[in-house]
Protein backbone atom coordinates (compact mmCIF):
# COMPACT_ATOMS: atom_id res chain seq x y z
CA UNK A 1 0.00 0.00 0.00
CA UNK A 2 3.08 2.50 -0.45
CA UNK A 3 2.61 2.56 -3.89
CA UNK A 4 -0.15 5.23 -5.35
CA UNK A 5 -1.76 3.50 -6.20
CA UNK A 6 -0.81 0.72 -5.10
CA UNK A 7 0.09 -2.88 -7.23
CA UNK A 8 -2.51 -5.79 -7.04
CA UNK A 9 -0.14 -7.94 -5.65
CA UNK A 10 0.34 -5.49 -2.85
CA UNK A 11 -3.27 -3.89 -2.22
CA UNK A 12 -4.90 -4.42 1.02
CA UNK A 13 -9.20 -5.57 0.16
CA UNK A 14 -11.79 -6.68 1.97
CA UNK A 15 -11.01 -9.86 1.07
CA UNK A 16 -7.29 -10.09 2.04
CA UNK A 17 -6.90 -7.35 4.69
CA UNK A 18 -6.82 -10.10 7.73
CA UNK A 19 -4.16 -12.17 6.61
CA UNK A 20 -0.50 -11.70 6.35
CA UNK A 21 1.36 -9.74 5.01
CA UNK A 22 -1.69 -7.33 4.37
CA UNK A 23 -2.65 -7.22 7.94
CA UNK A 24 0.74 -5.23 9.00
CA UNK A 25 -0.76 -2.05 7.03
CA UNK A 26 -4.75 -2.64 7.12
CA UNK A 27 -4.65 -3.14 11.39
CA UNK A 28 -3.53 0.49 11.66
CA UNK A 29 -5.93 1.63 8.34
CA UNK A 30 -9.09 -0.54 9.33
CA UNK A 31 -11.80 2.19 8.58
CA UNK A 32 -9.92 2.55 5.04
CA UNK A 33 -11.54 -1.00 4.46
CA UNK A 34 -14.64 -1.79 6.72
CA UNK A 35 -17.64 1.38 7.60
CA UNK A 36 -16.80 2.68 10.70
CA UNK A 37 -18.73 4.96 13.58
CA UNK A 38 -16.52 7.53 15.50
CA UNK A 39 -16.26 6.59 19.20
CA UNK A 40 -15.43 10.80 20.43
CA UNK A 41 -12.87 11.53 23.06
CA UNK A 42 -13.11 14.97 25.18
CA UNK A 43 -9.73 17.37 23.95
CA UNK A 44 -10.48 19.44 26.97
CA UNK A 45 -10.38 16.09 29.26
CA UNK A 46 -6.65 13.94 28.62
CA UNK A 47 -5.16 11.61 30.97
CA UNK A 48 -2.05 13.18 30.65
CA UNK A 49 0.65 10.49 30.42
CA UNK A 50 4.06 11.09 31.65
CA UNK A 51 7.05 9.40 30.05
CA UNK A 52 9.73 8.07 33.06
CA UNK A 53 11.50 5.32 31.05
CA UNK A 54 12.47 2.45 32.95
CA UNK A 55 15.62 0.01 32.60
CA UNK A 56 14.46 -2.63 30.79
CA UNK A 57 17.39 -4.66 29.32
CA UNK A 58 17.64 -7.24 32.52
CA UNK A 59 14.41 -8.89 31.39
CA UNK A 60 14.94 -12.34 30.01
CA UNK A 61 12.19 -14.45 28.75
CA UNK A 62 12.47 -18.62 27.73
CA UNK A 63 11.23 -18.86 24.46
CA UNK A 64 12.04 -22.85 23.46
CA UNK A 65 15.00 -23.04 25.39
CA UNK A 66 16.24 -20.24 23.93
CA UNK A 67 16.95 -16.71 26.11
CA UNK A 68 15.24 -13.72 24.54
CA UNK A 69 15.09 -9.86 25.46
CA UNK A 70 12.58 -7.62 25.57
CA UNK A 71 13.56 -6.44 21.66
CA UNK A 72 13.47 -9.95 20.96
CA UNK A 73 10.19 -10.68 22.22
CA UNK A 74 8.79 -7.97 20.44
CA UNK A 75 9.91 -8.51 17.41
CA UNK A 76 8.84 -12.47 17.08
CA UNK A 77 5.30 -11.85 18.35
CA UNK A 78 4.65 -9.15 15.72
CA UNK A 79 4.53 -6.22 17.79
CA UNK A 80 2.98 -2.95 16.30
CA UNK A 81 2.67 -0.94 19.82
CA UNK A 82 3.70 -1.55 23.24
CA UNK A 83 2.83 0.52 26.02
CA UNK A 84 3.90 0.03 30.17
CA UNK A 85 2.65 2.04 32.38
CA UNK A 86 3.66 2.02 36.40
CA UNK A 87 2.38 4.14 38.61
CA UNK A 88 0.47 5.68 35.51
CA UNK A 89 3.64 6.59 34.27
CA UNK A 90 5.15 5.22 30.77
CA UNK A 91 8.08 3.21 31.48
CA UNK A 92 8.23 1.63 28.05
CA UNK A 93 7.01 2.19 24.76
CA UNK A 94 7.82 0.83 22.08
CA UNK A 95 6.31 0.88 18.04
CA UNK A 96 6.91 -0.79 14.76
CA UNK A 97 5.38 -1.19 11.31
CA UNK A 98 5.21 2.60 10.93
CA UNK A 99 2.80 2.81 13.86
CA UNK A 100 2.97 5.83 16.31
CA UNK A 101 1.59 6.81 19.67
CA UNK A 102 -1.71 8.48 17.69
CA UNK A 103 -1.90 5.46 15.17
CA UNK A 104 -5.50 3.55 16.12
CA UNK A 105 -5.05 0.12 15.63
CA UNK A 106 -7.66 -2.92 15.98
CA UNK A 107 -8.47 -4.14 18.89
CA UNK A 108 -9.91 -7.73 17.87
CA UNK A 109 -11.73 -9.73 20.94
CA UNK A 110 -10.05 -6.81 23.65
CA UNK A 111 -13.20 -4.99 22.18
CA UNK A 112 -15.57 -7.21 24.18
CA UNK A 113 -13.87 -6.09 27.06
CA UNK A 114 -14.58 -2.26 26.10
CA UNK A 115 -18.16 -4.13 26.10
CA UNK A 116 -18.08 -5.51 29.54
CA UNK A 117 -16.99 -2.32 30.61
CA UNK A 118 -19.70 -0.13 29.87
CA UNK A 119 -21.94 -2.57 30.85
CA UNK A 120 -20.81 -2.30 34.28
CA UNK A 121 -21.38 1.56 34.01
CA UNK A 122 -24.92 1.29 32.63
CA UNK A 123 -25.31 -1.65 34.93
CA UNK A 124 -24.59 0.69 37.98
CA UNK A 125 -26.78 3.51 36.41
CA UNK A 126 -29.88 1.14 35.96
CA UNK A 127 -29.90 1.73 32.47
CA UNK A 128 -29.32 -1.87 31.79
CA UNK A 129 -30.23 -4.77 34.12
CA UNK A 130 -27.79 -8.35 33.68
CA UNK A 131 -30.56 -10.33 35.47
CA UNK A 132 -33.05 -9.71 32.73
CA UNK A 133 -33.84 -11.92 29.56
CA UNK A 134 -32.42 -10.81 26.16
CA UNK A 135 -35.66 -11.61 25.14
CA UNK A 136 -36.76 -8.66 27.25
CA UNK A 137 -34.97 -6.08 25.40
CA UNK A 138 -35.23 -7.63 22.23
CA UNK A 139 -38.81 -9.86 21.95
CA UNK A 140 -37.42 -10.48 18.34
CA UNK A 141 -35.55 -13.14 19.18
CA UNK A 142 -38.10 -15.30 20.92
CA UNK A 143 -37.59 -18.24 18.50
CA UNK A 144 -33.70 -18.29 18.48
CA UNK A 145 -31.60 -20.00 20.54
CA UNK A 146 -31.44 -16.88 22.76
CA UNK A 147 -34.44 -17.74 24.05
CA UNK A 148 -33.82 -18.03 27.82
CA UNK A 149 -30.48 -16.41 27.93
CA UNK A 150 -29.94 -13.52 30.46
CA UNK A 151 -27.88 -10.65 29.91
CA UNK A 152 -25.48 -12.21 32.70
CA UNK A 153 -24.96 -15.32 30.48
CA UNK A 154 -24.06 -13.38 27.49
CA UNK A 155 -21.24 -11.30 29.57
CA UNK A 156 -19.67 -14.32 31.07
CA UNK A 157 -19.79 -16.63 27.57
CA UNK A 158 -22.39 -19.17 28.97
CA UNK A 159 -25.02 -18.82 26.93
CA UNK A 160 -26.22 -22.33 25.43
CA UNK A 161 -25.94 -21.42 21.47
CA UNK A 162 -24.35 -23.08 18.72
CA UNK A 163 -21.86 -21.91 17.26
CA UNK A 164 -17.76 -22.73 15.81
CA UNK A 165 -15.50 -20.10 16.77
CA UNK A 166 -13.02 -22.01 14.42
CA UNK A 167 -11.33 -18.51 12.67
CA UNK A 168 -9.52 -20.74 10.46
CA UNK A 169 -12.27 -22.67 8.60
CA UNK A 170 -13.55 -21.46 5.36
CA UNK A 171 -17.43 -22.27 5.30
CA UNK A 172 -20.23 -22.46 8.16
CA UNK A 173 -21.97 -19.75 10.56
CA UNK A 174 -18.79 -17.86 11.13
CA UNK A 175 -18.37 -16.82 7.62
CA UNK A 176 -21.59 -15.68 6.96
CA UNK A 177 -21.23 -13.93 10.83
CA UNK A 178 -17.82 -12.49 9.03
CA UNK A 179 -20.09 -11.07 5.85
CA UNK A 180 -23.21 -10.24 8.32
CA UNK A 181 -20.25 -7.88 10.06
CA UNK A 182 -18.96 -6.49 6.72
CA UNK A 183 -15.81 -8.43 7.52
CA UNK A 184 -15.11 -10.49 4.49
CA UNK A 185 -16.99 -9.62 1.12
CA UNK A 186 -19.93 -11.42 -0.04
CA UNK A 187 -19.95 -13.85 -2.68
CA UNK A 188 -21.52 -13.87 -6.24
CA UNK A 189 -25.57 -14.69 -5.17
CA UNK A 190 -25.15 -13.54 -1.80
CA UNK A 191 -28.44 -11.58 -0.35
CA UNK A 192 -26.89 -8.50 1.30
CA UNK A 193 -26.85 -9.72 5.22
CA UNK A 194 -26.30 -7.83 8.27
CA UNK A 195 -25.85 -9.05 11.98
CA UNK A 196 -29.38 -8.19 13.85
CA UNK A 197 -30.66 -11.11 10.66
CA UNK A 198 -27.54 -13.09 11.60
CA UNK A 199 -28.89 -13.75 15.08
CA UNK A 200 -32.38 -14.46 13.86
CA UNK A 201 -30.42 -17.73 12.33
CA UNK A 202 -28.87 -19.06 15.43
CA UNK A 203 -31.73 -21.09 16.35
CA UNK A 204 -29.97 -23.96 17.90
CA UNK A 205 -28.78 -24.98 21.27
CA UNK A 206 -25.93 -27.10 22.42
CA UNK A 207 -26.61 -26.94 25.78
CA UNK A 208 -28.31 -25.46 28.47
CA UNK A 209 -27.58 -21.49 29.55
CA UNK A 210 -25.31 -20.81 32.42
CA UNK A 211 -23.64 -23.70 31.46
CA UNK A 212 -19.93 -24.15 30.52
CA UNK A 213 -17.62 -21.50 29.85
CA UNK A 214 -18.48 -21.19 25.86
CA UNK A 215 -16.66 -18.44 23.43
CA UNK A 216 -19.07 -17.27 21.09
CA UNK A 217 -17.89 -13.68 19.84
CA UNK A 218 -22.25 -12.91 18.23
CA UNK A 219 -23.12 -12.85 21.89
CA UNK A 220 -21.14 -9.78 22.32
CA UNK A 221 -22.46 -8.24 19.18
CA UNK A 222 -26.22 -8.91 20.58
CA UNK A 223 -25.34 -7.56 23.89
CA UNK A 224 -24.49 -4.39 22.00
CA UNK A 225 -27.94 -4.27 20.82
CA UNK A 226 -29.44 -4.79 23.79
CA UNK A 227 -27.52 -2.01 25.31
CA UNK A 228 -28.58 0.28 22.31
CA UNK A 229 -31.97 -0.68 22.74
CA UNK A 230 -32.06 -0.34 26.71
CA UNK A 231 -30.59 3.14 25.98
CA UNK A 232 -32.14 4.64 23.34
CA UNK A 233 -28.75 5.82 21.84
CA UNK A 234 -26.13 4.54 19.44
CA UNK A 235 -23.38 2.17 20.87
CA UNK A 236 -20.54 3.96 19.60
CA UNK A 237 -22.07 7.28 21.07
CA UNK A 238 -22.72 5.35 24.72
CA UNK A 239 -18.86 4.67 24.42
CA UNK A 240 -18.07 7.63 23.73
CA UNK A 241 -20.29 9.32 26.33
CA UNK A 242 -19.75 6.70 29.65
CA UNK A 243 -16.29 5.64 29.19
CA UNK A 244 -13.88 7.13 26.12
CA UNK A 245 -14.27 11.02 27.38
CA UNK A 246 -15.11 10.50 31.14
CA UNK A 247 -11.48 8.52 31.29
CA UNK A 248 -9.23 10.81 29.48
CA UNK A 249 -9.24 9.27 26.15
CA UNK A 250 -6.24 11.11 24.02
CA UNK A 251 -7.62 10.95 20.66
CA UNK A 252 -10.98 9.45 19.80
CA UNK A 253 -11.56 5.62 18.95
CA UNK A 254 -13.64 3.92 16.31
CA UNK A 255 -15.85 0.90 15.77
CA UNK A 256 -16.78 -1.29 12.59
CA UNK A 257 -20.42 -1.55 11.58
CA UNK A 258 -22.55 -3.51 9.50
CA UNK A 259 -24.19 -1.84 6.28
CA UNK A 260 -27.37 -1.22 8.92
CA UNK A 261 -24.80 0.45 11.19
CA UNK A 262 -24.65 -2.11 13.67
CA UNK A 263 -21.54 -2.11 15.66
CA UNK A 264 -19.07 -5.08 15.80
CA UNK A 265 -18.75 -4.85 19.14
CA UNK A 266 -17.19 -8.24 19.61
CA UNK A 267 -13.71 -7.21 17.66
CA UNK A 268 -14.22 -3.83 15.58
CA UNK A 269 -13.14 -1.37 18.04
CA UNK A 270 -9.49 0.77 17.33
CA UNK A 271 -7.70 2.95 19.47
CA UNK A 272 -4.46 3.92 20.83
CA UNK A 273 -1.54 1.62 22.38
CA UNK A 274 -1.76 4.66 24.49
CA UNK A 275 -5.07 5.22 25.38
CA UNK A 276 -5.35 1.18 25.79
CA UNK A 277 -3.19 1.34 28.25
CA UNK A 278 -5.41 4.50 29.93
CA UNK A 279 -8.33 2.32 30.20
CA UNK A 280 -5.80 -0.25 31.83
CA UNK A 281 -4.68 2.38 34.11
CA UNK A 282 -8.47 3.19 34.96
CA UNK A 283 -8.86 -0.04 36.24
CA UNK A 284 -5.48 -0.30 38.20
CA UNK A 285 -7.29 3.89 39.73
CA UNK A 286 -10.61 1.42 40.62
CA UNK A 287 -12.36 2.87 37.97
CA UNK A 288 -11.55 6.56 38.58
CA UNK A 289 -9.82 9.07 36.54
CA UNK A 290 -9.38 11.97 38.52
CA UNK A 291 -12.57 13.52 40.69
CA UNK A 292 -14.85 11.29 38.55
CA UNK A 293 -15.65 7.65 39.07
CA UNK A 294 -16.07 6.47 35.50
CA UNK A 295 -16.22 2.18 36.27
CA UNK A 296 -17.66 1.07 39.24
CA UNK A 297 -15.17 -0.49 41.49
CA UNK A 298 -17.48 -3.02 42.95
CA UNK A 299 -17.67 -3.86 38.99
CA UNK A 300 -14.20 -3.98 38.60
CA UNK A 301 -13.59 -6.23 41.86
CA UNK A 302 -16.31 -8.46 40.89
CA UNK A 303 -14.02 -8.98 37.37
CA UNK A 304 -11.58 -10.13 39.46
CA UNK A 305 -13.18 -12.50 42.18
CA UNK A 306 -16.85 -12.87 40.45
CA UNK A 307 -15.08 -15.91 38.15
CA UNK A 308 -15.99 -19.61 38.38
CA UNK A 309 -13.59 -21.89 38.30
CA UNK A 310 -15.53 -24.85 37.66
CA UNK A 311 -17.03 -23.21 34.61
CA UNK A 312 -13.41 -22.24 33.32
CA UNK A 313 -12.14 -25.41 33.26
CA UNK A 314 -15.17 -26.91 31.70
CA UNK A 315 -14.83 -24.76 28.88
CA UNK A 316 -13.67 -23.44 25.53
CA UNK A 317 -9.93 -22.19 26.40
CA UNK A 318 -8.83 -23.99 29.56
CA UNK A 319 -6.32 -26.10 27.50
CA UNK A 320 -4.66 -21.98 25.51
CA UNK A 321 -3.73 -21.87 28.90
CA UNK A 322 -2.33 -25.04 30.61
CA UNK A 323 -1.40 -25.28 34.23
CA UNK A 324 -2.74 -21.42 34.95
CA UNK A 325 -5.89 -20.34 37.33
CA UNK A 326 -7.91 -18.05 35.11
CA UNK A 327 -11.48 -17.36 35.57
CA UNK A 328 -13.55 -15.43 33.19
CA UNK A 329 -16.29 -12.15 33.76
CA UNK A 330 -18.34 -10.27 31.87
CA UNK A 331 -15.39 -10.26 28.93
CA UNK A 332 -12.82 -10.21 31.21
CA UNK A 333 -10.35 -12.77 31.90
CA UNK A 334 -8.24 -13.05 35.50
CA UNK A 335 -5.33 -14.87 36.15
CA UNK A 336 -4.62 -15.74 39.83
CA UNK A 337 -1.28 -15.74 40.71
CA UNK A 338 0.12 -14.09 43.84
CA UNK A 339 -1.05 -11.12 43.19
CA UNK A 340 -4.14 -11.01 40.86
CA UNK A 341 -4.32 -9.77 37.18
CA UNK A 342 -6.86 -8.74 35.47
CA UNK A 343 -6.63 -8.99 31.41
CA UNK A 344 -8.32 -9.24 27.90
CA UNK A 345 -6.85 -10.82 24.59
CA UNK A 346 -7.90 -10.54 20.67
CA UNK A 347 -6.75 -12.77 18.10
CA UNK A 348 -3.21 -11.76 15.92
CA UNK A 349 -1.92 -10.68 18.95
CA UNK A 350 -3.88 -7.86 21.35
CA UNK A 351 -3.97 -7.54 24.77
CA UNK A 352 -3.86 -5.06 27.77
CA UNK A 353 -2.96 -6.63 31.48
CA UNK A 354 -3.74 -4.74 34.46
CA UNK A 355 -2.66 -5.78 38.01
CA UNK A 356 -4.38 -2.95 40.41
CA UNK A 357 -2.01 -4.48 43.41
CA UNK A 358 1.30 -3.23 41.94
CA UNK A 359 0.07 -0.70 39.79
CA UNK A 360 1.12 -2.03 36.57
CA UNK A 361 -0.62 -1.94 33.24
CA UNK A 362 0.96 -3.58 30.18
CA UNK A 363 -0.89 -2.90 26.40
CA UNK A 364 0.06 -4.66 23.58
CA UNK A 365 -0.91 -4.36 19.27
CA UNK A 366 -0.25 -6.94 17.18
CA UNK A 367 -0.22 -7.72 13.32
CA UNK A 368 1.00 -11.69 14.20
CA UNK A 369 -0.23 -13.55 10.83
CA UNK A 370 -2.27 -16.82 12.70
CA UNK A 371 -5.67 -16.19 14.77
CA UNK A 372 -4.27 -17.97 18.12
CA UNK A 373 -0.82 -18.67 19.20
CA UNK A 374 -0.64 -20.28 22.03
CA UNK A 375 2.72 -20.55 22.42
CA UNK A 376 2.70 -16.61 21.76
CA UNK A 377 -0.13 -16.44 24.44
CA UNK A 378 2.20 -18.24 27.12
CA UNK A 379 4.98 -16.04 25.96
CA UNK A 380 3.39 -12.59 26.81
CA UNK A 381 1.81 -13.95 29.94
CA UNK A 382 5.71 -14.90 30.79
CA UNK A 383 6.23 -11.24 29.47
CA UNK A 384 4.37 -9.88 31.80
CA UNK A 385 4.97 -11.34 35.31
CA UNK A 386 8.80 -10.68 33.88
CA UNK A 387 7.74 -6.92 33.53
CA UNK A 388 6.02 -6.90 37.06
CA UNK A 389 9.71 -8.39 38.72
CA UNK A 390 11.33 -5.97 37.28
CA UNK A 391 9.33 -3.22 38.38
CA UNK A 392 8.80 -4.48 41.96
């Protein structure tokens, strides 16, 4: 994409822009390719981030036997921007692949976190109520498989519907939930789709609700109409309004939508290394950026400790992660080590750690060419309770 314009061999499409080597360019360009709706930050309202770098070049990570440094690990998972912050203070930063500090890049699945976020805000303003029905909110879907389902299951993944979050197969639900989203293009005879008639089609269980832990990314895309429906207002507005300018956002975020304008709330959301990291450091405040308490912390504690265990291990994931305690909650994932830490992932590489004991937040972008990694996935968890010795 360097060339204007640029050759066919090189240009990034709809078709393409998800796969390596395209995804280096289109993760930092994703509104270029997919509709978008502007998620506003307040000018007049920063987090001002100081820069205190940190020595960094005792850190030593096993990687196959092998010893690798911080630059090392960087480079071999892909890294587009890397942001530590201690004591809300920058410590490290680090970008690649022409990315900068004001360069919004894709979040992936660290977008249903944003989710479970303001959820917990509109929660606590009784805007929207987890122990309800979706059915309640939306009496549409009384003949799908969301029949049943409470807002609660969809934010903690146990909600009984079926469904192959396989991102490597090339036929099934997910790819018409990828064309629904405006993700991949439609093919020739193709009716023009869009997610609220995706959901209509998931009509069949595979297994009861509040059952196993069970990843389905459309759950997080209905919950997003639910909230726009409890609210009255646009999602990308609500974002906007309850969490992006209330925290000290530095430069306003955006979301893909459908052609309908339906938000892909489950993995369309860009923004800032930076101003990933200043939701992080929200967390690691208890939910407060300056006089104004933007998350609940009872909402944020209950991401920590509100997990089951028994669910966990029953489910999806428990074997990306072998030999670790993690529970999941309402899109959040926490790993229980000695000291707690609270995190969220996305697939080719995205995450953002926060451990509110030590004061440490850790955000990570990614352009890594496969969906899951798991070695990569043990690697920055390694990464990161590296990062905490080393600061404490």
């Amino acid at each position: 994409m360097h060339l204007f314009p640029a050759s066919t061999e090189t240009q990034v499409t709809l078709a393409n822009w998800r796969t390596s080597p395209f995804n280096q360019w289109a993760f930092q360009h994703v509104r270029e390719v997919v509709p978008s709706a502007d998620i506003a930050h307040n000018p007049a309202n920063v987090f001002a981030l100081e820069s205190v770098p940190a020595d960094f070049s005792g850190l030593s990570l096993d990687r196959d036997g092998q010893s690798i440094d911080l630059q090392g690990y960087l480079e071999q998972t892909a890294t587009d921007g890397f942001v530590v912050l201690h004591k809300g203070r920058i410590v490290c930063e680090h970008y690649r692949n022409d990315m900068t500090s004001t360069t919004p890049h894709i979040l992936m699945s660290v977008s249903k976190s944003m989710l479970g976020l303001l959820a917990g805000i509109l929660i606590d303003k009784h805007i929207l109520d987890d122990t309800k029905q979706v059915t309640v909110y939306l009496p549409e879907l009384a003949d799908t498989a969301y029949a049943g389902a409470t807002i609660r299951h969809l934010l903690d993944m146990r909600a009984g519907i079926e469904f192959d979050e396989d991102y490597l197969i090339t036929s099934g639900p997910i790819i018409d939930y990828r064309k629904a989203t405006n993700w991949n293009p439609p093919e020739p005879g193709d009716k023009p789709s869009d997610l609220r008639s995706f959901f209509e089609s998931l009509k069949t269980s595979d297994g009861p609700h509040g059952g196993r832990f069970h990843y389905v990314s459309p759950n997080t895309d209905m919950l997003a109409w639910v909230i726009e429906r409890a609210a009255g207002q646009r999602y990308a507005d609500l974002m906007s309004e309850h969490l992006w300018q209330p925290m000290g956002a530095g430069t306003s975020a955006y979301i893909t939508v459908d052609r309908l304008g339906a938000p892909r709330a489950a993995g369309g959301m860009c923004v800032t290394t930076r101003d990933l990291a200043r939701v992080g450091q929200l967390l690691s405040n208890n939910g407060r950026h300056g006089e104004t308490q933007v998350v609940p912390q009872a909402w944020i504690n209950d991401l920590e400790t509100g997990g089951d265990r028994d669910t966990w291990q029953a489910g999806d994931f428990v074997d990306h992660f072998p030999g670790l305690d993690i529970r999941y909650r309402s899109k959040w994932y926490a790993l229980h080590e000695q000291d707690p830490i609270l995190f969220c992932l996305g697939i080719h590489g995205q995450y953002l750690f926060v451990d509110r004991i030590n004061d440490i937040v850790v955000a990570k972008h990614s352009s890594r060419g496969t969906p899951l990694e798991d070695a990569d996935e043990q690697l920055t968890i390694q990464a990161v309770l590296a990062i905490r010795d080393l600061l404490t």
